[in-house]
N, C-alpha and C. Protein backbone atom coordinates (compact mmCIF):
# COMPACT_ATOMS: atom_id res chain seq x y z
N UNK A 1 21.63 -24.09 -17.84
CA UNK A 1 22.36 -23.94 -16.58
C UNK A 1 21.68 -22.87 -15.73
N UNK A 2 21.24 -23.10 -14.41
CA UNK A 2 20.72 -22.05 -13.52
C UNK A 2 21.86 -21.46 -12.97
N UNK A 3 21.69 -19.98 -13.19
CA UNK A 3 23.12 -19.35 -12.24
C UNK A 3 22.13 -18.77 -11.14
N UNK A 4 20.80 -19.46 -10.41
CA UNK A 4 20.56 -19.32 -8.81
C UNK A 4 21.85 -19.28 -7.94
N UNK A 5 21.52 -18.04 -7.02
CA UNK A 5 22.34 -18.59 -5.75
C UNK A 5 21.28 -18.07 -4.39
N UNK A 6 21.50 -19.28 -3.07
CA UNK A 6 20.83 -19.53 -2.60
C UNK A 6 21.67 -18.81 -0.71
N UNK A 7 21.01 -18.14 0.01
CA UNK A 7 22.16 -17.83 0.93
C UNK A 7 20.88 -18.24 2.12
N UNK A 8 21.52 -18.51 2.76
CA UNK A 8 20.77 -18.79 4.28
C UNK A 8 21.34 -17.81 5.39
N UNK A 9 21.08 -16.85 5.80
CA UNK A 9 21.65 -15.78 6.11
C UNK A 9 21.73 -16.01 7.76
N UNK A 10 20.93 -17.03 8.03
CA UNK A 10 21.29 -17.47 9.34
C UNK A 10 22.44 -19.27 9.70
N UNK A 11 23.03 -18.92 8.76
CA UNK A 11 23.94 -20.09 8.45
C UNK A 11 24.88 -19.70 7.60
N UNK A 12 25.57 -18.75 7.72
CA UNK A 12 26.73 -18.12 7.00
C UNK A 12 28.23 -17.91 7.48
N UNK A 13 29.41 -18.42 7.30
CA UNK A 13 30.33 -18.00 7.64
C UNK A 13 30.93 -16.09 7.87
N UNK A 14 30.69 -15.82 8.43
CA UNK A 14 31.19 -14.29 8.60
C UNK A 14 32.25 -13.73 8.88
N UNK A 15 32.73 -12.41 8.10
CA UNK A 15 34.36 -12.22 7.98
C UNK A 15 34.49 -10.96 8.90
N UNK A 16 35.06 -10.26 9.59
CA UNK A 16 35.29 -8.97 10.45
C UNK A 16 35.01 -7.35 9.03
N UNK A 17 34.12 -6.89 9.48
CA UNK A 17 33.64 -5.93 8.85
C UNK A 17 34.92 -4.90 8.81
N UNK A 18 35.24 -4.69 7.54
CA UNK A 18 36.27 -3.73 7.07
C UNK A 18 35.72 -2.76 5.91
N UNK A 19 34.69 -2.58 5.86
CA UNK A 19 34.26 -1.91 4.64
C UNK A 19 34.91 -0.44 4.74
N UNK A 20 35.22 0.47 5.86
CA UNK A 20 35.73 1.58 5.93
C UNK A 20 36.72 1.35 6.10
N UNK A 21 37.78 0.58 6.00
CA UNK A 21 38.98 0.18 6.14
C UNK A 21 39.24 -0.33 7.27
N UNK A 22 40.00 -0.25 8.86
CA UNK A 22 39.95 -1.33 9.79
C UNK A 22 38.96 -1.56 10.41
N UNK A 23 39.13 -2.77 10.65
CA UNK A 23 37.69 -3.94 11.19
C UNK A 23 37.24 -3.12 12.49
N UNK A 24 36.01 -3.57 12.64
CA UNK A 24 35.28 -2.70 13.51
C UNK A 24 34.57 -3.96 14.19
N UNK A 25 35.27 -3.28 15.96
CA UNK A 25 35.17 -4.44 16.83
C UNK A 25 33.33 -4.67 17.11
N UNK A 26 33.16 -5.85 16.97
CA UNK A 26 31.70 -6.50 16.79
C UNK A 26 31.30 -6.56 16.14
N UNK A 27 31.49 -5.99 14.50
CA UNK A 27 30.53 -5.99 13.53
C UNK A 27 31.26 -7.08 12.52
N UNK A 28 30.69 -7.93 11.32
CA UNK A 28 31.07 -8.88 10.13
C UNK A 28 29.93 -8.82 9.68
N UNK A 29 30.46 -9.19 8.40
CA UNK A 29 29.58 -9.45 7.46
C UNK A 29 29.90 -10.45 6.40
N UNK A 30 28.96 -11.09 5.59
CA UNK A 30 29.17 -11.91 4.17
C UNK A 30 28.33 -11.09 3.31
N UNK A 31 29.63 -10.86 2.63
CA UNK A 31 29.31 -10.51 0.85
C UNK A 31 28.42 -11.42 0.38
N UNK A 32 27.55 -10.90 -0.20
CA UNK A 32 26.38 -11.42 -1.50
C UNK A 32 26.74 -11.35 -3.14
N UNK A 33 26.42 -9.57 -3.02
CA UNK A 33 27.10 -9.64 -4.03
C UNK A 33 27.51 -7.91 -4.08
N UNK A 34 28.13 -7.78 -3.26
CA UNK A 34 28.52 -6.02 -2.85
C UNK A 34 30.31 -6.34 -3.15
N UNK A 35 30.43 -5.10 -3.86
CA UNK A 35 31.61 -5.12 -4.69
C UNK A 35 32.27 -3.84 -3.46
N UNK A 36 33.32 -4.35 -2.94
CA UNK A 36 34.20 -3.08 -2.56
C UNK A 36 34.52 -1.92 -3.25
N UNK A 37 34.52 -2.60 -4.68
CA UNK A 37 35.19 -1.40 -5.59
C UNK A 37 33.89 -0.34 -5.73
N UNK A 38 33.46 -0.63 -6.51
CA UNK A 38 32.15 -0.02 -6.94
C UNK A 38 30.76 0.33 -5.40
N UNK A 39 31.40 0.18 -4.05
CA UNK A 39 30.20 0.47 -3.02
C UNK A 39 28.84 -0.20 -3.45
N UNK A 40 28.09 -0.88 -4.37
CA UNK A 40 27.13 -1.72 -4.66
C UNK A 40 27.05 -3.13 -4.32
N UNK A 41 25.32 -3.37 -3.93
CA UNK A 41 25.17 -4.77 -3.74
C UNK A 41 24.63 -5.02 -2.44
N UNK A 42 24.95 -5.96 -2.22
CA UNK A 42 23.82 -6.77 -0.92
C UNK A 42 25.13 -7.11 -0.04
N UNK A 43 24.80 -7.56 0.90
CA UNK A 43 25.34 -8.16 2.32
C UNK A 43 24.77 -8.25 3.23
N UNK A 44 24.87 -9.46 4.31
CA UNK A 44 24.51 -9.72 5.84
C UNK A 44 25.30 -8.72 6.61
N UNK A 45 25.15 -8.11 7.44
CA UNK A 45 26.01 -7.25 8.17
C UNK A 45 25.55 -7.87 9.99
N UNK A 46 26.28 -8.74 11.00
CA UNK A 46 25.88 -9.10 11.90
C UNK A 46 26.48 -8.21 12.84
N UNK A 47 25.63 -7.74 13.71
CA UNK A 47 26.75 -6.93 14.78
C UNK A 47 26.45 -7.87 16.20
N UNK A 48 27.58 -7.82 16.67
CA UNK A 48 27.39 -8.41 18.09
C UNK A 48 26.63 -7.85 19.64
N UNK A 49 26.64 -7.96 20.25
CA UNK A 49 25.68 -7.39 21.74
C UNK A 49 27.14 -6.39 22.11
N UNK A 50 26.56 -5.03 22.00
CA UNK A 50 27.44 -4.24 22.28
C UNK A 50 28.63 -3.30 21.08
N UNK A 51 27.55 -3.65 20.25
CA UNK A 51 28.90 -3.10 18.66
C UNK A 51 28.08 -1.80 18.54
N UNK A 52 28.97 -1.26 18.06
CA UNK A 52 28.47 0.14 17.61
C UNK A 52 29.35 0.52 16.14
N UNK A 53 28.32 1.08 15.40
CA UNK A 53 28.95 1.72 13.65
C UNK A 53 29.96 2.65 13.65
N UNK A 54 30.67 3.15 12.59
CA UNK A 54 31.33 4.53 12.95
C UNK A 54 30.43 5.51 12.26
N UNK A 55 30.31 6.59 12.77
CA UNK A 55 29.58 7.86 11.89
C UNK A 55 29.80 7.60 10.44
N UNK A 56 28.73 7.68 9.91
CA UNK A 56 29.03 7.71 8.42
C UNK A 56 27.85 8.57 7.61
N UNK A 57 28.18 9.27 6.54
CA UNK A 57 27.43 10.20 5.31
C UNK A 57 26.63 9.12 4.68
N UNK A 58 25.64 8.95 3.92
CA UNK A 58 25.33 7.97 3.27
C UNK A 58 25.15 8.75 1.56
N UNK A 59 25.86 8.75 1.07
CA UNK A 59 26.27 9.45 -0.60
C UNK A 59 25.13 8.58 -1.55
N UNK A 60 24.68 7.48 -1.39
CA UNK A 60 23.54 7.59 -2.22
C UNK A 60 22.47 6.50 -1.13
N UNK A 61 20.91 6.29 -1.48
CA UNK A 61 20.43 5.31 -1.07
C UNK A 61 21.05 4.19 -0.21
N UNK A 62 20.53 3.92 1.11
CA UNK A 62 20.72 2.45 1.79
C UNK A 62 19.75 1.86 2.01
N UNK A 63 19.48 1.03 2.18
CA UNK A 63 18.52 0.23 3.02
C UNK A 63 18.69 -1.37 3.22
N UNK A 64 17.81 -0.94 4.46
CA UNK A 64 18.31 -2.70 4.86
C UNK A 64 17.16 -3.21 5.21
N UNK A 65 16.91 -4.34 5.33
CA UNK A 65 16.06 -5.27 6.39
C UNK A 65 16.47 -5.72 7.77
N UNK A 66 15.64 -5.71 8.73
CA UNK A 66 16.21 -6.38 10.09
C UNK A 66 15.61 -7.66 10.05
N UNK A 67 16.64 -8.87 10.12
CA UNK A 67 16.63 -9.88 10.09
C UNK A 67 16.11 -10.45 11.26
N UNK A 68 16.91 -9.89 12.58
CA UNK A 68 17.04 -10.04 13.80
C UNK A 68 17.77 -9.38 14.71
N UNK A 69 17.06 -9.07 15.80
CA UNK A 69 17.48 -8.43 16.93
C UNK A 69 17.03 -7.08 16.68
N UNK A 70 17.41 -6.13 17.47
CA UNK A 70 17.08 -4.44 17.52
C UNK A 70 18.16 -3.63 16.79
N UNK A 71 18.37 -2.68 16.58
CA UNK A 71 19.09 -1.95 16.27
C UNK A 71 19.10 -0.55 16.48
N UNK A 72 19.81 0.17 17.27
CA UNK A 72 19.44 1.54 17.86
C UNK A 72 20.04 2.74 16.94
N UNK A 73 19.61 3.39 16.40
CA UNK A 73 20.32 4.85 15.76
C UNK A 73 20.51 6.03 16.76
N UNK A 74 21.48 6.68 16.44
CA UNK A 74 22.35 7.41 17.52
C UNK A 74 21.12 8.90 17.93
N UNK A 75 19.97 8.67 17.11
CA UNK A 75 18.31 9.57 17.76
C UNK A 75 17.62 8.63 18.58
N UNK A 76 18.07 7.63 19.11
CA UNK A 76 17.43 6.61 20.13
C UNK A 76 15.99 5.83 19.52
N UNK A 77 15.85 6.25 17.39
CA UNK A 77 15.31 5.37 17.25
C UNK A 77 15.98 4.12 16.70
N UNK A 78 14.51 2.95 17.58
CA UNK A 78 15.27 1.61 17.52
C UNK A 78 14.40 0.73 16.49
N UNK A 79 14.92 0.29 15.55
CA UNK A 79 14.95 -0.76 14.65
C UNK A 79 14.72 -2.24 14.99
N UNK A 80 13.72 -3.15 14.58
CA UNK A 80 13.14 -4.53 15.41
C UNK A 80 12.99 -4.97 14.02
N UNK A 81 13.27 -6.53 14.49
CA UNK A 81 13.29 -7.56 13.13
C UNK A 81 11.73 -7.41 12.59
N UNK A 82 11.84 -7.49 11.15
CA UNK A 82 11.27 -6.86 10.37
C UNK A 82 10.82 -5.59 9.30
N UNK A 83 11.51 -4.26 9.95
CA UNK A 83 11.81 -3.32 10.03
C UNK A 83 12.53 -3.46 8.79
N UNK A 84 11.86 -2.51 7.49
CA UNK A 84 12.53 -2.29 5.93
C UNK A 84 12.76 -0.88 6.54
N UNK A 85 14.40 -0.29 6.60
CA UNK A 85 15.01 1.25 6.13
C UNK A 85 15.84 1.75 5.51
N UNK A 86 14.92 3.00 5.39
CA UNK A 86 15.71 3.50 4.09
C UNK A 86 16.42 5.10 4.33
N UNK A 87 17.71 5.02 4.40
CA UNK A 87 18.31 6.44 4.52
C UNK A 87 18.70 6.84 2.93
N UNK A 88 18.68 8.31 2.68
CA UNK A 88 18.60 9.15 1.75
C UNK A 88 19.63 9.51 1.47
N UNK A 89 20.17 9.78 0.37
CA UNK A 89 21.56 10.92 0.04
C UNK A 89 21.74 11.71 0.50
N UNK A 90 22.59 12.08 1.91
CA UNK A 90 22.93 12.91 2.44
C UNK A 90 22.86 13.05 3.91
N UNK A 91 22.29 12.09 4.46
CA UNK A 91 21.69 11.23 5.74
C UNK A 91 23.43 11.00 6.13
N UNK A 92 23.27 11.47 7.86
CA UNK A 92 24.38 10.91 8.73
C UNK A 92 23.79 10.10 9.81
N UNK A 93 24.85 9.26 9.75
CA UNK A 93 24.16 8.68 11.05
C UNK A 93 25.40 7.78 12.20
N UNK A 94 25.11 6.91 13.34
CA UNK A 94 25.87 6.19 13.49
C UNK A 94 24.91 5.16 14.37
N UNK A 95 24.73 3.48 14.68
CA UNK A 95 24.08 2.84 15.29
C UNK A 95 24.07 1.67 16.34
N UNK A 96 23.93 1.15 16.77
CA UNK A 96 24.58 0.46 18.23
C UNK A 96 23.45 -0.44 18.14
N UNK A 97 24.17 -1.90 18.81
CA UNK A 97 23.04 -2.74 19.40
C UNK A 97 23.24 -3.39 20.58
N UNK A 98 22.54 -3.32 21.74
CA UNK A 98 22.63 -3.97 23.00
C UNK A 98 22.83 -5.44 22.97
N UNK A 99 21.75 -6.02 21.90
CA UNK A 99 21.82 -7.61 22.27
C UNK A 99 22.40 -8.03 21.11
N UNK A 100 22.51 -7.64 20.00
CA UNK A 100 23.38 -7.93 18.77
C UNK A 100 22.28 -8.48 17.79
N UNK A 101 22.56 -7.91 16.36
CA UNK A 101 21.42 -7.98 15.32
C UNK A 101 21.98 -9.08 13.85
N UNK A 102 21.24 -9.14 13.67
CA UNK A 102 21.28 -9.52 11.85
C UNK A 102 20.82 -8.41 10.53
N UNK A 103 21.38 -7.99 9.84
CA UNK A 103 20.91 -6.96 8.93
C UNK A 103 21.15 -7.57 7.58
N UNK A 104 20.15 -7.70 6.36
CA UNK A 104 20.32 -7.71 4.99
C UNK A 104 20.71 -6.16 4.44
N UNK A 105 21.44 -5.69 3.88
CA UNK A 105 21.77 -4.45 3.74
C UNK A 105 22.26 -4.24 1.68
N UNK A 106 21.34 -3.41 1.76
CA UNK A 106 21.23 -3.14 0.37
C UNK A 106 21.66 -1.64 -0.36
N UNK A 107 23.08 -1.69 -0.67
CA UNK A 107 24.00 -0.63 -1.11
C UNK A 107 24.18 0.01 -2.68
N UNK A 108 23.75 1.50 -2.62
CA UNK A 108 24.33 1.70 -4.17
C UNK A 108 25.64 2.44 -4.24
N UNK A 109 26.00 2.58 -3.19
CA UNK A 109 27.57 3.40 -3.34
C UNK A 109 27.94 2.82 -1.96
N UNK A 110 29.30 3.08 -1.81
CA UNK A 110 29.77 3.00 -0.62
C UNK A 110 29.63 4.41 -0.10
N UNK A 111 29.46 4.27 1.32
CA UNK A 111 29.23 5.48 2.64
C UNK A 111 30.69 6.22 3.30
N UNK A 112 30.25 7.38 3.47
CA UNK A 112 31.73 8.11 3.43
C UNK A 112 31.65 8.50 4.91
N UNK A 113 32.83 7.48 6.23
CA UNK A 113 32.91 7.80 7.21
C UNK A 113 33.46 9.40 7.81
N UNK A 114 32.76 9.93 8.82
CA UNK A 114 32.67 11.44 8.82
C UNK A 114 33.08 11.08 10.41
């Protein structure tokens, strides 16, 4: 039996991003395999033209891939599809996108909004 699973990340149903508890207008995502409980795992994170993150600590390793679109960090650097990053234990940040992005996002804890 193959336990493959196969995601097309540009063909995904997407749910209203609640990972810090209420949904945050423009942003969703689909679970991969990121556990609420435990802050670990993967997810699509899509933000729309005009969404912005809330401030958040990052308590261990993040990183993501840009799938698509730009992505701006609140130091006016901007993030373009292709773009592998990686924030550190202890890294704040918060990020915005004008035209709206696609992100693969790769979690070992959950992030502690500040």
């Amino acid at each position: 039996m193959n336990s493959r699973k196969i995601t097309d990340p540009f063909d995904v149903k997407f749910e209203p991003f609640n990972n810090y508890g209420p949904e945050i207008p423009g942003m969703s995502w689909k679970k991969i395999t990121y556990s609420e409980k435990t802050g670990q795992g993967t997810y699509i994170l899509k933000m729309d033209p005009g969404a912005k993150s809330i401030p958040h600590k990052h308590l261990n390793f993040e990183e993501f891939i840009m799938l698509d679109g730009e992505l701006i960090d609140d130091d006016e650097k901007v993030f373009n599809k292709g773009d592998v990053v990686t924030f550190k234990p202890g890294s704040s940040h918060s990020s915005h996108t004008k035209d709206g992005c696609l992100i693969l996002v790769f979690m070992r804890t959950k992030n502690k909004p500040i």
